[in-house]
Protein backbone atom coordinates (compact mmCIF):
# COMPACT_ATOMS: atom_id res chain seq x y z
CA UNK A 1 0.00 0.00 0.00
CA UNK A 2 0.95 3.76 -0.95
CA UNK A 3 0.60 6.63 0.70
CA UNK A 4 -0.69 8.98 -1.85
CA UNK A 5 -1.83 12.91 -2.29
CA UNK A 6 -5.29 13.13 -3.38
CA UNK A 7 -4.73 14.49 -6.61
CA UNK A 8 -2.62 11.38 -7.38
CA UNK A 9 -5.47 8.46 -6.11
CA UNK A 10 -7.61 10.67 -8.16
CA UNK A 11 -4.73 10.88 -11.63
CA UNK A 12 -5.01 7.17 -11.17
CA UNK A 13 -8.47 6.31 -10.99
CA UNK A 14 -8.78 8.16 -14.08
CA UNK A 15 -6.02 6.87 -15.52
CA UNK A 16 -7.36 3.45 -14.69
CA UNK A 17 -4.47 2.20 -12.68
CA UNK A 18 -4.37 -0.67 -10.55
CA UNK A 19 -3.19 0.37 -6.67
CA UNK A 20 -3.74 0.09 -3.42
CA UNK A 21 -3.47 3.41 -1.30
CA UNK A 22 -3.91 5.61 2.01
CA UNK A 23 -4.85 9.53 1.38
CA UNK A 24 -1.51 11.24 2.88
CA UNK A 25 -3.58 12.56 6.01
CA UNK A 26 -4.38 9.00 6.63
CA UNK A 27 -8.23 9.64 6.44
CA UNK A 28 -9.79 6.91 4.12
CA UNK A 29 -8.00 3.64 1.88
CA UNK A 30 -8.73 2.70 -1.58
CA UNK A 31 -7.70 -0.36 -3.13
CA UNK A 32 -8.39 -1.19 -7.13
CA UNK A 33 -7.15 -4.66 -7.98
CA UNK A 34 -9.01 -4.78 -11.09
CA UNK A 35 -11.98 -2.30 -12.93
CA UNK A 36 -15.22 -3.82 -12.68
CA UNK A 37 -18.91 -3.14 -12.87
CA UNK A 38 -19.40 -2.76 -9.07
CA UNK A 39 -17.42 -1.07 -5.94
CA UNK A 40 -17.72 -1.89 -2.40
CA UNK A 41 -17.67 1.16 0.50
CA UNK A 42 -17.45 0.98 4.29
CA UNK A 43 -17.40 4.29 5.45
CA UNK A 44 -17.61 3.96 9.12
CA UNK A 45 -15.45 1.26 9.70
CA UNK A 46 -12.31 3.85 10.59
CA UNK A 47 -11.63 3.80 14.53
CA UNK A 48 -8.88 7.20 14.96
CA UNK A 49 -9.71 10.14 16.25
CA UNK A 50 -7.03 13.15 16.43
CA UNK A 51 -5.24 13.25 19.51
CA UNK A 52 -6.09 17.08 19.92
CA UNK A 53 -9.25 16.35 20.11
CA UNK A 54 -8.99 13.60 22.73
CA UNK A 55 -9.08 16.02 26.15
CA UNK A 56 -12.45 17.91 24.91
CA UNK A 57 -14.61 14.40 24.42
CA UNK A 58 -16.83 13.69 26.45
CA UNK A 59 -17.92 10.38 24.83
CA UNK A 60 -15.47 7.32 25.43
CA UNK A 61 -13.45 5.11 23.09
CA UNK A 62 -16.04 2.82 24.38
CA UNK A 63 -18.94 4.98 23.50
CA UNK A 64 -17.56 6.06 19.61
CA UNK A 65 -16.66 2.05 19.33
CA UNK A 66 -20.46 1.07 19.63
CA UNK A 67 -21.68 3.07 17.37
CA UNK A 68 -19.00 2.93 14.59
CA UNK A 69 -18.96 -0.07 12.08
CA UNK A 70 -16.39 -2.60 13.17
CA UNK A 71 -14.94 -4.99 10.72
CA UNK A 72 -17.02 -3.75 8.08
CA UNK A 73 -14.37 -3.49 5.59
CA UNK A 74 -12.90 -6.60 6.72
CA UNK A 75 -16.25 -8.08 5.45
CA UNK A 76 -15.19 -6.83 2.27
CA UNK A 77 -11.61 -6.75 1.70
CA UNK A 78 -11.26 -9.34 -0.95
CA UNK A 79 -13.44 -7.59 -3.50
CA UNK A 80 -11.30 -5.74 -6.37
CA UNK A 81 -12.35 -1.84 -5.82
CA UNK A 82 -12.82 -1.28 -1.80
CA UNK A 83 -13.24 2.36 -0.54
CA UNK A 84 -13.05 2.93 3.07
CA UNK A 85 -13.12 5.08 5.87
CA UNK A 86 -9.84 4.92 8.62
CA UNK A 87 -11.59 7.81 10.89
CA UNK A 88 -14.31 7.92 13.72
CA UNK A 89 -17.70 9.06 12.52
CA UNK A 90 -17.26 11.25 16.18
CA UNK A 91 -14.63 13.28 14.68
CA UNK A 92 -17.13 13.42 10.97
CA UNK A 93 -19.23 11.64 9.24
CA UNK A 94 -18.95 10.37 5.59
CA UNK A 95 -22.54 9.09 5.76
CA UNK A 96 -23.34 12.35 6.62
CA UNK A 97 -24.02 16.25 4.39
CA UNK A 98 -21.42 18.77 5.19
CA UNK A 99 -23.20 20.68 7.36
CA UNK A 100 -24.05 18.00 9.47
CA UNK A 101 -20.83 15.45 9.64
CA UNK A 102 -18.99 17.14 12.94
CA UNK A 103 -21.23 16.51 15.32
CA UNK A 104 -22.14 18.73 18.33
CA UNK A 105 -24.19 15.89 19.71
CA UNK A 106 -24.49 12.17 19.25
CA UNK A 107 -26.98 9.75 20.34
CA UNK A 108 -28.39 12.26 22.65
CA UNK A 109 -25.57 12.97 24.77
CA UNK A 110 -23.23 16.66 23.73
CA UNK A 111 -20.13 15.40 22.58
CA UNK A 112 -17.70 18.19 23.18
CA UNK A 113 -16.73 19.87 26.58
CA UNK A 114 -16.12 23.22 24.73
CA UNK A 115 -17.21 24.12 21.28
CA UNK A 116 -15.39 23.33 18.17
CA UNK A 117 -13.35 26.44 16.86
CA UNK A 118 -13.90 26.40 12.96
CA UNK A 119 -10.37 25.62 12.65
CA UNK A 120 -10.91 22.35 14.17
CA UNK A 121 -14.19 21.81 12.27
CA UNK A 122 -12.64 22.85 8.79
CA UNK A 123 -9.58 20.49 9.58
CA UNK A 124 -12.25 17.81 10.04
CA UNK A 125 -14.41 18.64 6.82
CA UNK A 126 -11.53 19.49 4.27
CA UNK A 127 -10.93 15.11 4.76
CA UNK A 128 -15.05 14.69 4.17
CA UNK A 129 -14.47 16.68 1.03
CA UNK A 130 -11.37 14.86 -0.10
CA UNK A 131 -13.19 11.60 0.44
CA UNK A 132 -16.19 12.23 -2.19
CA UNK A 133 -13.59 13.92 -4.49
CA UNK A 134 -12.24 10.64 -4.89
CA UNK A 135 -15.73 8.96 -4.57
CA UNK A 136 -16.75 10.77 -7.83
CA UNK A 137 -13.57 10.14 -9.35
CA UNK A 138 -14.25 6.25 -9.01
CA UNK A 139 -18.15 6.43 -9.73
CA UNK A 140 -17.57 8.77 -12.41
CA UNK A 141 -15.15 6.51 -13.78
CA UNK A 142 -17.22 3.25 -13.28
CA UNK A 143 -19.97 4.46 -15.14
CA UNK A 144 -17.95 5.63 -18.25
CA UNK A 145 -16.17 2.07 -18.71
CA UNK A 146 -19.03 0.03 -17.61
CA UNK A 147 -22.49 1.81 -18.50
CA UNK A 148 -23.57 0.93 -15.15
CA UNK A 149 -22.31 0.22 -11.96
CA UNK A 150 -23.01 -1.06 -8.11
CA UNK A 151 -22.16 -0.02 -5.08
CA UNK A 152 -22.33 -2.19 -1.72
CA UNK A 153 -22.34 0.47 0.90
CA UNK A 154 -21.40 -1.43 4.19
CA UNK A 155 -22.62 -1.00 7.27
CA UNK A 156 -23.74 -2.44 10.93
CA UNK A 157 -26.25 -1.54 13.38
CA UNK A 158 -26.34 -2.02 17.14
CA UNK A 159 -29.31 -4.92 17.26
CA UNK A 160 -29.64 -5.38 21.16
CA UNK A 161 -31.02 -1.36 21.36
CA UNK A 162 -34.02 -1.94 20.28
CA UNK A 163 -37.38 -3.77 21.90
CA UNK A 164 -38.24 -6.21 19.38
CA UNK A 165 -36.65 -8.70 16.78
CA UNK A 166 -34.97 -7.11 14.28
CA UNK A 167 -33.42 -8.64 10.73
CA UNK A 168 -29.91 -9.66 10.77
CA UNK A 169 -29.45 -8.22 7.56
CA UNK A 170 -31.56 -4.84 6.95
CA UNK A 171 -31.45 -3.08 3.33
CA UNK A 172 -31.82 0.55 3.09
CA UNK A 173 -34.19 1.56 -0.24
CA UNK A 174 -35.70 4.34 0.52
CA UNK A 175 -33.74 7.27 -1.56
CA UNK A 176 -32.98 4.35 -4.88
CA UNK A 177 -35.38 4.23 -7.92
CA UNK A 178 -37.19 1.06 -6.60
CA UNK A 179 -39.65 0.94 -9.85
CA UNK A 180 -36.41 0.45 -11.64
CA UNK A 181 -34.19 -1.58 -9.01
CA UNK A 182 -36.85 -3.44 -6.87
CA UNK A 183 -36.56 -6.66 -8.56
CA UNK A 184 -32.53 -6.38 -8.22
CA UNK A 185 -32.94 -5.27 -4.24
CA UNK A 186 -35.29 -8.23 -3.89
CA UNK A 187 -32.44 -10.55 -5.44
CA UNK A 188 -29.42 -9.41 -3.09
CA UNK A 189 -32.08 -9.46 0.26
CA UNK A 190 -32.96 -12.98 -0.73
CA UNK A 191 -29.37 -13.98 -1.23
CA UNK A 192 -28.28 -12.67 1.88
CA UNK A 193 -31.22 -14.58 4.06
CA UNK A 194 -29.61 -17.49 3.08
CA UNK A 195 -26.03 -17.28 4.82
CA UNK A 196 -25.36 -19.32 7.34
CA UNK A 197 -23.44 -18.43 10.10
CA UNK A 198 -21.82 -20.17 13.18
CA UNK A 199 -23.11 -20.05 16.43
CA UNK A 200 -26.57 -20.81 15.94
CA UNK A 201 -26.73 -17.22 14.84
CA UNK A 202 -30.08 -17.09 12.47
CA UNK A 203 -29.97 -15.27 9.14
CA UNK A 204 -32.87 -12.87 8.62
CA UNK A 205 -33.09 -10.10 5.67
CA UNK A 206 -35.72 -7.36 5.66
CA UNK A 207 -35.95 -4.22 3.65
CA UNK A 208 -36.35 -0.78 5.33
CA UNK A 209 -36.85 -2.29 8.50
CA UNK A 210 -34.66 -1.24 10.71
CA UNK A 211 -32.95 1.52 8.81
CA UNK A 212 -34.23 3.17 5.76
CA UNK A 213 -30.83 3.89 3.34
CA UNK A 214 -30.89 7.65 4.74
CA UNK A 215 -27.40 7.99 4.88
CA UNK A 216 -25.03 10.53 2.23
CA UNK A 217 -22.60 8.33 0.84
CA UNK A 218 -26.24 6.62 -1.02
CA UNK A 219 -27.74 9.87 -1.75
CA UNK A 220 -24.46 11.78 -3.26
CA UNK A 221 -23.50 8.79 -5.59
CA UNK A 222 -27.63 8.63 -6.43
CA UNK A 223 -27.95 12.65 -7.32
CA UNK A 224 -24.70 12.41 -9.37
CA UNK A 225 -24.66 9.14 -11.37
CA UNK A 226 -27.84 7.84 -12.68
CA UNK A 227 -26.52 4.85 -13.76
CA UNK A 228 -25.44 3.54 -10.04
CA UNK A 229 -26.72 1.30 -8.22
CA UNK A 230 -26.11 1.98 -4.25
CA UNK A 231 -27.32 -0.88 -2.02
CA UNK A 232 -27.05 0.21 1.96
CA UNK A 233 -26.68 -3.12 3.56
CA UNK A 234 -26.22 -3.36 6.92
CA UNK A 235 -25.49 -6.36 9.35
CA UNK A 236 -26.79 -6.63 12.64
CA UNK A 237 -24.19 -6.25 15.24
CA UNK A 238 -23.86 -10.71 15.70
CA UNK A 239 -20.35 -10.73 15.03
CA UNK A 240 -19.45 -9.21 18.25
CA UNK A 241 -20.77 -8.37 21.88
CA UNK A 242 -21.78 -5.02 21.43
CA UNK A 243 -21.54 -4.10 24.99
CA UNK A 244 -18.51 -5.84 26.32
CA UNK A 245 -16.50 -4.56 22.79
CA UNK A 246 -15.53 -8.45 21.47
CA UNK A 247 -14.94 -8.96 18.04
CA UNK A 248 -16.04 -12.60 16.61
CA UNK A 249 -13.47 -12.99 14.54
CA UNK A 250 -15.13 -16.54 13.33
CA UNK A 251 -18.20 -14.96 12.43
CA UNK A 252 -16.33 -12.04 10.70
CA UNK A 253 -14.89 -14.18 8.79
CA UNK A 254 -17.85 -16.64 7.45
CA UNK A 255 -19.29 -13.54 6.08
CA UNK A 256 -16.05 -12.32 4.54
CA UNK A 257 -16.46 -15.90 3.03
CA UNK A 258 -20.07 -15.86 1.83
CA UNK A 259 -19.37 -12.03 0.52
CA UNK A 260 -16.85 -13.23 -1.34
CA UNK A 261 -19.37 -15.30 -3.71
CA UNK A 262 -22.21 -13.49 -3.17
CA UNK A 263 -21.54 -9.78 -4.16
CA UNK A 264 -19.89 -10.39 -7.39
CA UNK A 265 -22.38 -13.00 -8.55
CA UNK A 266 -24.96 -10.40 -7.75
CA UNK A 267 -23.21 -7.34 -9.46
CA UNK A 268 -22.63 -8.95 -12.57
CA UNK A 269 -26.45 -9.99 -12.77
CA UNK A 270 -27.71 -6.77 -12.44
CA UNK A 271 -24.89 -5.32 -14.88
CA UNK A 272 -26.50 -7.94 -17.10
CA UNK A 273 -29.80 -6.19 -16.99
CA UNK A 274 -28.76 -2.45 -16.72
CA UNK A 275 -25.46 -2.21 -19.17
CA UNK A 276 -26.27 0.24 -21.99
């Protein structure tokens, strides 16, 4: 892996390289093993948070742990085109607009002893900007090879909040053309109700259940490029103990494994049906 200025991860995508990089402040990684009709994204799998902002947080490592998206990229990592995020969603959010990636709050609780000078906010928002700079690079670029293109946008959700049973595998439709994509959404829910996992961990897969596909890293690639595909799919929280912060890495794994198979098979189906 490289370390690279933007402007050069973004010379290469155009310039339809193969590499594997991290953006010289160390804020996201890309890695393109080979161009193909789909991209996978896990934007809140990063875990660092800038030291100067350590001694004015009020949440814990604990705290920005449970609600970031452990292993998410690890899920991924074998694909050929993997974007993802190396910082906390407490310091900003990629799945989030502009104005609202650095937080003031989160989860009801403030997050900052002191107010955020603008400094520190613009230090945190010139690395959300960087990141969809590339983004559109590698969209824009899909889309002009391919015709059309897919994007798995990664996530996980905290399952033992809420007061009922929820789906271990919850897709997020509600900003995607669903007249055109439904039958395609139906296809990947289907196929991902029928992993099995260790454990005696059941596999479940709803649609706009739990979460609805809300988030900006869907909506930016959606406004921009009609041709795009972006599926928010998001795992319930069953490869670790949320609360006691333990990683399964056996579980991890098996759906590393069954990813491995399943996306591409997908991706190329619907790049079957939506190729100009």
């Amino acid at each position: 892996m490289q370390k690279l200025a933007l402007k050069d991860i973004i010379t290469k995508i155009k310039n339809e390289e193969i590499f594997e990089a991290v953006s010289s402040d160390y804020s996201f990684t890309i890695k393109i093993d080979k161009y193909v009709p789909y991209a996978c994204g896990a934007v809140h799998d990063g875990h660092q948070f800038r030291k100067e902002l350590w001694g004015n947080c009020i949440h814990t490592e604990y705290e920005r742990w449970y609600e970031e998206d452990p292993e998410t990229k690890h899920m991924v990592k074998t694909h050929p085109i993997v974007i993802a995020g190396c910082d906390s969603r407490f310091e900003y959010d990629l799945n989030r607009t502009p104005d609202d990636a650095v937080f003031v709050t989160a989860w009801g609780k403030d997050l900052w002893k002191k107010p955020l000078s603008e400094a520190m906010k613009a230090k945190s928002l010139q690395k959300h900007t960087n990141f969809y700079k590339v983004v559109h690079a590698l969209i824009e670029t899909l889309e002009s090879k391919f015709g059309f293109c897919t994007v798995y946008d990664m996530h996980s959700y905290n399952w033992k909040r809420w007061d009922r049973e929820v789906p271990t595998w919850n897709l997020g439709t509600s900003n995607v053309d669903n007249d055109r994509f439904g039958n395609v959404i139906e296809t990947w829910r289907k196929s991902l109700s029928e992993i099995q996992f260790p454990n005696s961990i059941k596999s479940t897969s709803l649609i706009n259940d739990t979460f609805q596909g809300n988030g900006y890293f869907l909506k930016y690639i959606t406004k921009n490029f009609k041709n795009t595909l972006v599926l928010a799919t998001e795992i319930a929280k069953v490869y670790c103990d949320e609360y006691e912060q333990i990683i399964y890495p056996e579980v991890v794994k098996t759906v590393e494994d069954e990813l491995k198979n399943r996306i591409p098979k997908h991706a190329f189906e619907v790049y079957e049906m939506f190729k100009s």
